[in-house]
PDB file of N, CA and C in Angstrom:
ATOM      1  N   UNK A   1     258.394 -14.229 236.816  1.00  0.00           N
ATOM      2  CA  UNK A   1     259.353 -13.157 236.671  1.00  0.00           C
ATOM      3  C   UNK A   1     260.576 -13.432 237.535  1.00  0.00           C
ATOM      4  N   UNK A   2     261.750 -12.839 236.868  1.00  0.00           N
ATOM      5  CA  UNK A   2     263.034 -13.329 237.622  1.00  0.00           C
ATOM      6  C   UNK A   2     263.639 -12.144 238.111  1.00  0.00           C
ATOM      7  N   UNK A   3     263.862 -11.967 239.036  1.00  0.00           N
ATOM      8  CA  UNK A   3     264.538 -10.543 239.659  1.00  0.00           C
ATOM      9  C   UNK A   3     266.079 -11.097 240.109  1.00  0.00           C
ATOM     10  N   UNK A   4     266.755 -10.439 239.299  1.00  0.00           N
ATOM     11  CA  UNK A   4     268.569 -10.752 240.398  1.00  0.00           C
ATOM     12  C   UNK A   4     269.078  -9.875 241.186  1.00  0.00           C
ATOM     13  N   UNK A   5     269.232  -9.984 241.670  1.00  0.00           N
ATOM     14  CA  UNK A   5     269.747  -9.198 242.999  1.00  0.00           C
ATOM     15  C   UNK A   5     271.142  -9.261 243.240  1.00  0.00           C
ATOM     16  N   UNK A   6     271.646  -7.582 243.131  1.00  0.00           N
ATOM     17  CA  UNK A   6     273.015  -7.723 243.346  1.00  0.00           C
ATOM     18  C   UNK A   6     273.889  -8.212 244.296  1.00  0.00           C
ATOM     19  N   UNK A   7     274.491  -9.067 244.014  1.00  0.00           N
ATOM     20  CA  UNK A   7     275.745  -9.641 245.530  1.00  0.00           C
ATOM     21  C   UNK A   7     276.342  -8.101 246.032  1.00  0.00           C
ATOM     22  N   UNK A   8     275.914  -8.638 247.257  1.00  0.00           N
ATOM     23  CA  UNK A   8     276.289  -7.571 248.340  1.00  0.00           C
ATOM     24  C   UNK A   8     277.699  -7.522 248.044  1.00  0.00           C
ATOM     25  N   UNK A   9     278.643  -6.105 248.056  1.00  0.00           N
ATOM     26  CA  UNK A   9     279.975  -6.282 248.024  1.00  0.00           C
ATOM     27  C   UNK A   9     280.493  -5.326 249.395  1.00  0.00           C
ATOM     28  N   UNK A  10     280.840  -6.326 250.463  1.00  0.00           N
ATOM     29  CA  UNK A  10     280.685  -6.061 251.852  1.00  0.00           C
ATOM     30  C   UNK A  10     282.599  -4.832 251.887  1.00  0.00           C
ATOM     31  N   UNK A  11     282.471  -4.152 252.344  1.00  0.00           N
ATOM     32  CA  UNK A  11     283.625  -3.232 252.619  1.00  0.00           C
ATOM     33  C   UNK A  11     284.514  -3.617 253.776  1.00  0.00           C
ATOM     34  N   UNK A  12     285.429  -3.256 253.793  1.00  0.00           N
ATOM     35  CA  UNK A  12     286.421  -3.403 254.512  1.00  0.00           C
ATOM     36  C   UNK A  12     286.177  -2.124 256.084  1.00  0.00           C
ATOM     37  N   UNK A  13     286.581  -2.720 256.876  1.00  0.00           N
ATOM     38  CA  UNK A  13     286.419  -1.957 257.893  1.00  0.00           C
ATOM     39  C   UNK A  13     287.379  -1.434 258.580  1.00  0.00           C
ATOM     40  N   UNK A  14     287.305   0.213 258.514  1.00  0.00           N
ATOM     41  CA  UNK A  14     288.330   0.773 258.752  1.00  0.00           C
ATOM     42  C   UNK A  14     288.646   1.200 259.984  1.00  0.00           C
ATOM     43  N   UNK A  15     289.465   0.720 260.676  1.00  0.00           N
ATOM     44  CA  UNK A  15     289.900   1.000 262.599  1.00  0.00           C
ATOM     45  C   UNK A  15     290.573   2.534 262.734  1.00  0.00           C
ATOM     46  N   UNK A  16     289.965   3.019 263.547  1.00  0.00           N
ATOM     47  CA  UNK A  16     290.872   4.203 263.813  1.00  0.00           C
ATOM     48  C   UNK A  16     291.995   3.819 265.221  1.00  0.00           C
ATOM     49  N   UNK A  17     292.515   4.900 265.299  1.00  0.00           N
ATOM     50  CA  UNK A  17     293.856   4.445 266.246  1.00  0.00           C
ATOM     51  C   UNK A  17     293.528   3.874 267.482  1.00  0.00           C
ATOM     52  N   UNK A  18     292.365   4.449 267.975  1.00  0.00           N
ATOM     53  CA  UNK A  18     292.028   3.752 269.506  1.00  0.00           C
ATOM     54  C   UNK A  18     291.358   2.534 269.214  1.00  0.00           C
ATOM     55  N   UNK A  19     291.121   2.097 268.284  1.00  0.00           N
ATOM     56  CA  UNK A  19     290.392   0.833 268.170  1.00  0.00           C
ATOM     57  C   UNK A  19     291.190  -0.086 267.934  1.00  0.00           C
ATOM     58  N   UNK A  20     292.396   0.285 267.074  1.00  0.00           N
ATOM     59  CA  UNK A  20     293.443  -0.806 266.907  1.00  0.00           C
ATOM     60  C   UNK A  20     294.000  -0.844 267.828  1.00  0.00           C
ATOM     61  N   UNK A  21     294.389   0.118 268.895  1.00  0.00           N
ATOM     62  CA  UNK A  21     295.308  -0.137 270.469  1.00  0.00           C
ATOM     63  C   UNK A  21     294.504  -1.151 271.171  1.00  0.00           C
ATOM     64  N   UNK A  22     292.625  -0.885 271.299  1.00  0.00           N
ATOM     65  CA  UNK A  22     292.345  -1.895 271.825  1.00  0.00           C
ATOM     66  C   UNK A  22     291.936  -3.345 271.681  1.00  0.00           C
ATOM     67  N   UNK A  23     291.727  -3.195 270.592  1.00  0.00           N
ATOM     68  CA  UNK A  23     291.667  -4.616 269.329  1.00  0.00           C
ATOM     69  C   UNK A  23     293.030  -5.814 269.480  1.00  0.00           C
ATOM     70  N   UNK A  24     294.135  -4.586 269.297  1.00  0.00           N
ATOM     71  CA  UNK A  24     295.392  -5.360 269.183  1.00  0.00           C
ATOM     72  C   UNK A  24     295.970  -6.064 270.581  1.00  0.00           C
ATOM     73  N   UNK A  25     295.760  -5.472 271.592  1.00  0.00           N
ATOM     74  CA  UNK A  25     295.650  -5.418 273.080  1.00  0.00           C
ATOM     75  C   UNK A  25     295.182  -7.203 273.431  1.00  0.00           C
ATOM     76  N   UNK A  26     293.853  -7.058 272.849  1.00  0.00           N
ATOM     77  CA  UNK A  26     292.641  -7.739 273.478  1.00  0.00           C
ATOM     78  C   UNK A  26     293.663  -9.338 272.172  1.00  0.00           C
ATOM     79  N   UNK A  27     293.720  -8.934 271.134  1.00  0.00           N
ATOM     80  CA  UNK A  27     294.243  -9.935 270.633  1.00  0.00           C
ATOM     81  C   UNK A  27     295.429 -10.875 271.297  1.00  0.00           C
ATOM     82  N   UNK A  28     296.654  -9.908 271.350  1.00  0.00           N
ATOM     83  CA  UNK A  28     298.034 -10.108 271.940  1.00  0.00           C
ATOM     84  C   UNK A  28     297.672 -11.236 273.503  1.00  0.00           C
ATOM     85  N   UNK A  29     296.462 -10.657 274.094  1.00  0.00           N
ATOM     86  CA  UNK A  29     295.927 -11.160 275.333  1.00  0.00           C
ATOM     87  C   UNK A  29     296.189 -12.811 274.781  1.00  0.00           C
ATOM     88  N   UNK A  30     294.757 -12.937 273.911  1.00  0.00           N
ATOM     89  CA  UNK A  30     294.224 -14.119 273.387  1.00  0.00           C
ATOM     90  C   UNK A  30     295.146 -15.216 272.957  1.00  0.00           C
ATOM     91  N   UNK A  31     296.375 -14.718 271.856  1.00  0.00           N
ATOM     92  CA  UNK A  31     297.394 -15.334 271.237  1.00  0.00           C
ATOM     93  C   UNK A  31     298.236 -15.812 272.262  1.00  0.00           C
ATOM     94  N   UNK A  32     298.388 -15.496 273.601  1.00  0.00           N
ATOM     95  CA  UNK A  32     299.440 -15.771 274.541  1.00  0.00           C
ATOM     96  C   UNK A  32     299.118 -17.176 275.244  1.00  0.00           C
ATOM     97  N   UNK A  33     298.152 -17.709 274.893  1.00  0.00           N
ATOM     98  CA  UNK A  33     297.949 -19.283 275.436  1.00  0.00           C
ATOM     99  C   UNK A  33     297.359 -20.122 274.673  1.00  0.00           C
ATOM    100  N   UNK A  34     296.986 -19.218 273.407  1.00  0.00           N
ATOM    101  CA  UNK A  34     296.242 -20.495 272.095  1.00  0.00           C
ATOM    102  C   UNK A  34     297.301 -21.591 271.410  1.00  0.00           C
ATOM    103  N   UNK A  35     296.680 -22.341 271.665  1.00  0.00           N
ATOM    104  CA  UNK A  35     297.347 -23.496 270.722  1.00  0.00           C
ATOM    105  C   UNK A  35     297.131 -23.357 269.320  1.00  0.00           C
ATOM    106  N   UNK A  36     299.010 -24.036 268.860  1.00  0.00           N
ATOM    107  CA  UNK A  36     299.103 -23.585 267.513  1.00  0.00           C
ATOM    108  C   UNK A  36     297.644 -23.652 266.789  1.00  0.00           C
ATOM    109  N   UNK A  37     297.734 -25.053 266.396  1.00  0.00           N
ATOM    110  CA  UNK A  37     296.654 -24.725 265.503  1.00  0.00           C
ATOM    111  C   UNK A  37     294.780 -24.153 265.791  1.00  0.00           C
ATOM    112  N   UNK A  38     294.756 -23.480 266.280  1.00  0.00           N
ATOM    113  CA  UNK A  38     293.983 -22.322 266.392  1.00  0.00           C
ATOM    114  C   UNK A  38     294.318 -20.172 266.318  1.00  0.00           C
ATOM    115  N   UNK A  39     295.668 -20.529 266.019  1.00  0.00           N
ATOM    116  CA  UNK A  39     295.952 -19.140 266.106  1.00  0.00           C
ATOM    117  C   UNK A  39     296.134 -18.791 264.508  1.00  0.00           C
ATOM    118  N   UNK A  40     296.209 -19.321 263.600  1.00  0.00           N
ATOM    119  CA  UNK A  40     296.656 -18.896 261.757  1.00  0.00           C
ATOM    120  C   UNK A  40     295.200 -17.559 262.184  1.00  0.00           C
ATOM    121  N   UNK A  41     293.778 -18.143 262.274  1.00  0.00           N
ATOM    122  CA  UNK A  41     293.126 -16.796 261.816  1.00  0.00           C
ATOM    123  C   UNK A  41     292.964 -15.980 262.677  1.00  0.00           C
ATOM    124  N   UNK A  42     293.582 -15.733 263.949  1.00  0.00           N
ATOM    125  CA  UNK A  42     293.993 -14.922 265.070  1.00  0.00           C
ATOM    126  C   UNK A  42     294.830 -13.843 264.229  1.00  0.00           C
ATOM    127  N   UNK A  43     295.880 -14.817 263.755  1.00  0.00           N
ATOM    128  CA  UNK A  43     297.105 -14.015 263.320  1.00  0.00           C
ATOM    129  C   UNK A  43     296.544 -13.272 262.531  1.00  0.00           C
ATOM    130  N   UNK A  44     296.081 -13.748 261.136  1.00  0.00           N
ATOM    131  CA  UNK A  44     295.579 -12.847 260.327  1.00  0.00           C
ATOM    132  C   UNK A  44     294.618 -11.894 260.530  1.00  0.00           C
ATOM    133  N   UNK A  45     294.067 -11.843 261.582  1.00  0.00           N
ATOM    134  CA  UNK A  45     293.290 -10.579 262.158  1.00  0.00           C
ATOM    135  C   UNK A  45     294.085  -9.656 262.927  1.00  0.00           C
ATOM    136  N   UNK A  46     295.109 -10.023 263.668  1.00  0.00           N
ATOM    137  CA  UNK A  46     295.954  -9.251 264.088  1.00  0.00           C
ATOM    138  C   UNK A  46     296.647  -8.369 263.421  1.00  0.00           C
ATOM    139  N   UNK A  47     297.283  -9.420 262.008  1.00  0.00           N
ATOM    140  CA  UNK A  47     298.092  -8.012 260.897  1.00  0.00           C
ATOM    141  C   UNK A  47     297.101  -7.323 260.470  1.00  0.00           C
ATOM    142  N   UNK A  48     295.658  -7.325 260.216  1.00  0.00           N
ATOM    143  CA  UNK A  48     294.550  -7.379 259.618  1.00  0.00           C
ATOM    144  C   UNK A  48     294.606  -5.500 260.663  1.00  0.00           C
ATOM    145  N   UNK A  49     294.225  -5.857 261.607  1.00  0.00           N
ATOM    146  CA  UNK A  49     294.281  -4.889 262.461  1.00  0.00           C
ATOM    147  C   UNK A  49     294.917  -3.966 262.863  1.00  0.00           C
ATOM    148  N   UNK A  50     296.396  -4.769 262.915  1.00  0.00           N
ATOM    149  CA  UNK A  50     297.698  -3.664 262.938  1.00  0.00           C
ATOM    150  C   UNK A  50     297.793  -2.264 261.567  1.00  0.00           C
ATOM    151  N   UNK A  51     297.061  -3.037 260.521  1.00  0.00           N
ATOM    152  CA  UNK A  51     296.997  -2.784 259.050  1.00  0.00           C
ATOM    153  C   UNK A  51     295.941  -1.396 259.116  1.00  0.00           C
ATOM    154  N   UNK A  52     295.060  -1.199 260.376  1.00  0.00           N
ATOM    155  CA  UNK A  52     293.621  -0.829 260.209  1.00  0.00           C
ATOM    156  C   UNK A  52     292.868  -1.093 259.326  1.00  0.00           C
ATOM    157  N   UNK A  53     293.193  -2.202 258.774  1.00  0.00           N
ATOM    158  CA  UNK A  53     291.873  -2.574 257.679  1.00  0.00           C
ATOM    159  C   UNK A  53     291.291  -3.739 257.481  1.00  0.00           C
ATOM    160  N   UNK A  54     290.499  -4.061 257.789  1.00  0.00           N
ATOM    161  CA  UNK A  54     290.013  -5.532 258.514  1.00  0.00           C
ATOM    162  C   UNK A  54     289.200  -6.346 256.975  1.00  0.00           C
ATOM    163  N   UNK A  55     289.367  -6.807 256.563  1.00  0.00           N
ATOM    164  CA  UNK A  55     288.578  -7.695 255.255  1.00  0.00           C
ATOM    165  C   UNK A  55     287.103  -7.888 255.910  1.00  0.00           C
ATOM    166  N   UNK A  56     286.409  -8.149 254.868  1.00  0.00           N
ATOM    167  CA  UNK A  56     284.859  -8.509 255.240  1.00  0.00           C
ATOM    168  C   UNK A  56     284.936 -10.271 255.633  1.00  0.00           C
ATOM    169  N   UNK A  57     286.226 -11.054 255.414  1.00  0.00           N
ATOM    170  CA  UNK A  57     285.908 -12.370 255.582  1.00  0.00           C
ATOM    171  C   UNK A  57     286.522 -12.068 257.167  1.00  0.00           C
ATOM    172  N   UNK A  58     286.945 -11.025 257.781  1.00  0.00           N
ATOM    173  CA  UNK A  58     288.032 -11.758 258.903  1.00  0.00           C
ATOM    174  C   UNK A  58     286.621 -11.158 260.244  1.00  0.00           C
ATOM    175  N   UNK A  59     285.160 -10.532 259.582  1.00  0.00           N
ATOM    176  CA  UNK A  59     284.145  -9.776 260.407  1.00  0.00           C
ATOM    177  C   UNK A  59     284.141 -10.580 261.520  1.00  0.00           C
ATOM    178  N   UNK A  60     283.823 -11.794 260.978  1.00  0.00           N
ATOM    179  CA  UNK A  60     283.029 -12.868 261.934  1.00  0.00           C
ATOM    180  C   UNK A  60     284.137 -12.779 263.529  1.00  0.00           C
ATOM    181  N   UNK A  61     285.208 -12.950 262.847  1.00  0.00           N
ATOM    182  CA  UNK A  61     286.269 -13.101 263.804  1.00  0.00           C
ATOM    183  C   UNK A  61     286.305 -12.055 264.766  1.00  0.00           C
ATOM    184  N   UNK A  62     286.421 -10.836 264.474  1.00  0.00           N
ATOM    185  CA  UNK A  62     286.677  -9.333 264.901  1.00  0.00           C
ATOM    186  C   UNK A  62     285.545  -9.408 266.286  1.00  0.00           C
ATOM    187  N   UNK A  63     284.150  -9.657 265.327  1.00  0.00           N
ATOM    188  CA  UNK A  63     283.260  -9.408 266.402  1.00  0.00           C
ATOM    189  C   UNK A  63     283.487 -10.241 267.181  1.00  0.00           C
ATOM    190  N   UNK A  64     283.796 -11.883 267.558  1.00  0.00           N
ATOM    191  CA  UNK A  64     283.644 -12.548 268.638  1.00  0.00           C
ATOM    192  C   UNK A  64     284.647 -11.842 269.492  1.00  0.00           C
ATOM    193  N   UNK A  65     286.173 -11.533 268.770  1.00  0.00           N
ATOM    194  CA  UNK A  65     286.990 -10.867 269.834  1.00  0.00           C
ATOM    195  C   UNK A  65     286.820  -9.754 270.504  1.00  0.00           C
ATOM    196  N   UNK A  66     285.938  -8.613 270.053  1.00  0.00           N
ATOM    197  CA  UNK A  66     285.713  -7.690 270.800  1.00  0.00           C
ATOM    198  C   UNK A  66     284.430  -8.410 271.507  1.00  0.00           C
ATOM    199  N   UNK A  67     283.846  -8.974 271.369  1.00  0.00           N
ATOM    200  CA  UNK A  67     282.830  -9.059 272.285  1.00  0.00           C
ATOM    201  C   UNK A  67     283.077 -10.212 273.475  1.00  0.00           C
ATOM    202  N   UNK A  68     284.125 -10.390 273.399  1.00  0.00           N
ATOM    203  CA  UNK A  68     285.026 -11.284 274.281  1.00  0.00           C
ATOM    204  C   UNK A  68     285.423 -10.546 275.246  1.00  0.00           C
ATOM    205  N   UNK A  69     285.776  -9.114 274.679  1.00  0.00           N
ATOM    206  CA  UNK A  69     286.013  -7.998 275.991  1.00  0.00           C
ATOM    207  C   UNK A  69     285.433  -8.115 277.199  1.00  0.00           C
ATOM    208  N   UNK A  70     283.974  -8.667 277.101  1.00  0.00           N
ATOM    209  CA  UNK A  70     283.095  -8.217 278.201  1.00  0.00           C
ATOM    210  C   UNK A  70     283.339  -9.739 279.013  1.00  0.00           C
ATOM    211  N   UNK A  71     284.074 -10.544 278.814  1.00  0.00           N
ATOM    212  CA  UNK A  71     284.365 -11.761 279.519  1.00  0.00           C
ATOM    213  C   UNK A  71     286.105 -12.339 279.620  1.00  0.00           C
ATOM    214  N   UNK A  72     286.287 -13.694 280.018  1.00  0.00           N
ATOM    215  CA  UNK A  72     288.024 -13.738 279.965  1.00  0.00           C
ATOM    216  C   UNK A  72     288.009 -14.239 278.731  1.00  0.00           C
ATOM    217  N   UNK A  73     288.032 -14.207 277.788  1.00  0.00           N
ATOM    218  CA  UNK A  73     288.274 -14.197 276.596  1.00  0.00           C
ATOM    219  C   UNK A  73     288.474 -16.079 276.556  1.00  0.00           C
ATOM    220  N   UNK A  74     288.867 -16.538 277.215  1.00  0.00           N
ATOM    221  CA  UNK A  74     288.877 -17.975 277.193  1.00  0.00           C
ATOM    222  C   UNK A  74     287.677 -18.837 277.062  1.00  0.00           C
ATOM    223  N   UNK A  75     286.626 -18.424 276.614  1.00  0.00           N
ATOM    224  CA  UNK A  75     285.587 -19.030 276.486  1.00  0.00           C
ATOM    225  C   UNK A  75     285.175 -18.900 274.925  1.00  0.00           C
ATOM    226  N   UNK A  76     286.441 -18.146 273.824  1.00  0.00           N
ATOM    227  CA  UNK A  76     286.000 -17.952 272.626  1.00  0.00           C
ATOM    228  C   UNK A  76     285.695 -18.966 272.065  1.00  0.00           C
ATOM    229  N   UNK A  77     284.719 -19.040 270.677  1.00  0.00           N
ATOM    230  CA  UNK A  77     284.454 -20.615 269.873  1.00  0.00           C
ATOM    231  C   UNK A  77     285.644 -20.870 268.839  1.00  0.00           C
ATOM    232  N   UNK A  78     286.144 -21.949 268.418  1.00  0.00           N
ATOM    233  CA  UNK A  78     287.196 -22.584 267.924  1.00  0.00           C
ATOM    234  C   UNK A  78     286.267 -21.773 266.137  1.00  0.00           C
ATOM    235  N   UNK A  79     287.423 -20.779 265.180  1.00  0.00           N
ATOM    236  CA  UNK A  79     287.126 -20.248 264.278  1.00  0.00           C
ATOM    237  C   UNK A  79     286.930 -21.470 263.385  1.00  0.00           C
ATOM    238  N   UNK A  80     286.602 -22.606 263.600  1.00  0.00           N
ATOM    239  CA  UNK A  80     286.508 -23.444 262.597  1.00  0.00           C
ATOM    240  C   UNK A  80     287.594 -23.826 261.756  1.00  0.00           C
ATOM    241  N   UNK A  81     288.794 -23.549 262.671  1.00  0.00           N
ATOM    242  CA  UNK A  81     290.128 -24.426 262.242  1.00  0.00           C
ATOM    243  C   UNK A  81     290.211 -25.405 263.460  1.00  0.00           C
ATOM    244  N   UNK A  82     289.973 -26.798 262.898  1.00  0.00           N
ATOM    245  CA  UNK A  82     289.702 -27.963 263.416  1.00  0.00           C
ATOM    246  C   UNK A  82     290.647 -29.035 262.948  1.00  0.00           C
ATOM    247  N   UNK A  83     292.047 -29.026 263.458  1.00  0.00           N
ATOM    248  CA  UNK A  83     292.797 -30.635 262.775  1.00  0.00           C
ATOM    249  C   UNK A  83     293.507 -30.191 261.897  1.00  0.00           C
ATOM    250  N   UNK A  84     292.986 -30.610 260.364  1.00  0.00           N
ATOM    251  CA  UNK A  84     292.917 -30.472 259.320  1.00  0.00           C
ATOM    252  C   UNK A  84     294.049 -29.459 258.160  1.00  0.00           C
ATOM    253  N   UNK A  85     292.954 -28.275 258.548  1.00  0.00           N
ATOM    254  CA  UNK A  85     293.412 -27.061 257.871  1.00  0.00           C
ATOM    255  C   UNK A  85     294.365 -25.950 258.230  1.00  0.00           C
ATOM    256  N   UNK A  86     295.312 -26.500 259.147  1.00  0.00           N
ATOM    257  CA  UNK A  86     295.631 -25.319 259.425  1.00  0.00           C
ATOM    258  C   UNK A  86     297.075 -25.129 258.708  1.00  0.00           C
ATOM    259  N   UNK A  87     297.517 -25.849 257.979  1.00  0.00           N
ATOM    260  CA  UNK A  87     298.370 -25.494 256.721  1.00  0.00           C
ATOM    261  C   UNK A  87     298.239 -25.035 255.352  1.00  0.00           C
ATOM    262  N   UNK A  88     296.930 -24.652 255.292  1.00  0.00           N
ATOM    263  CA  UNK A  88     296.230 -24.088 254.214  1.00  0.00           C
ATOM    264  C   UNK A  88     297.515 -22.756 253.847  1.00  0.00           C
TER     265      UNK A  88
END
């Protein structure tokens, strides 16, 4: 027997005002010493944020940065723009 299972269709996540002051905050921090090519999906979480509405692809990102709060944020992992891609 074959069962399909619906693809999850993940929602967008909606920031209220104190979350984008501190989201955007904690970002602006981050962006102020990243090298270019590591900041394209910074950026796009930033308008992402400014926007209050965060895509389900930019999650991954969101969470490392808030949970970066609890440290100097300089220890974040490279979003997997490596070299390559960052003229996509």
């Amino acid at each position: 027997m074959s069962e399909t299972t619906p693809a999850l269709e993940l929602e967008p996540i909606e920031l209220d005002e104190d979350a984008r002051e501190l989201i955007e905050a904690e970002l602006a921090h981050l962006l102020q010493g990243m090298p270019d090519e590591r900041r394209v999906p910074y950026e796009r979480l930033s308008e992402a944020v400014a926007a209050g509405r965060v895509e389900p692809e930019l999650a991954p990102l969101l969470e490392r940065v808030v949970g970066s709060r609890g440290g100097d944020g300089d220890a974040l992992p490279d979003p997997g723009v490596a070299g390559g891609s960052a003229g996509a």
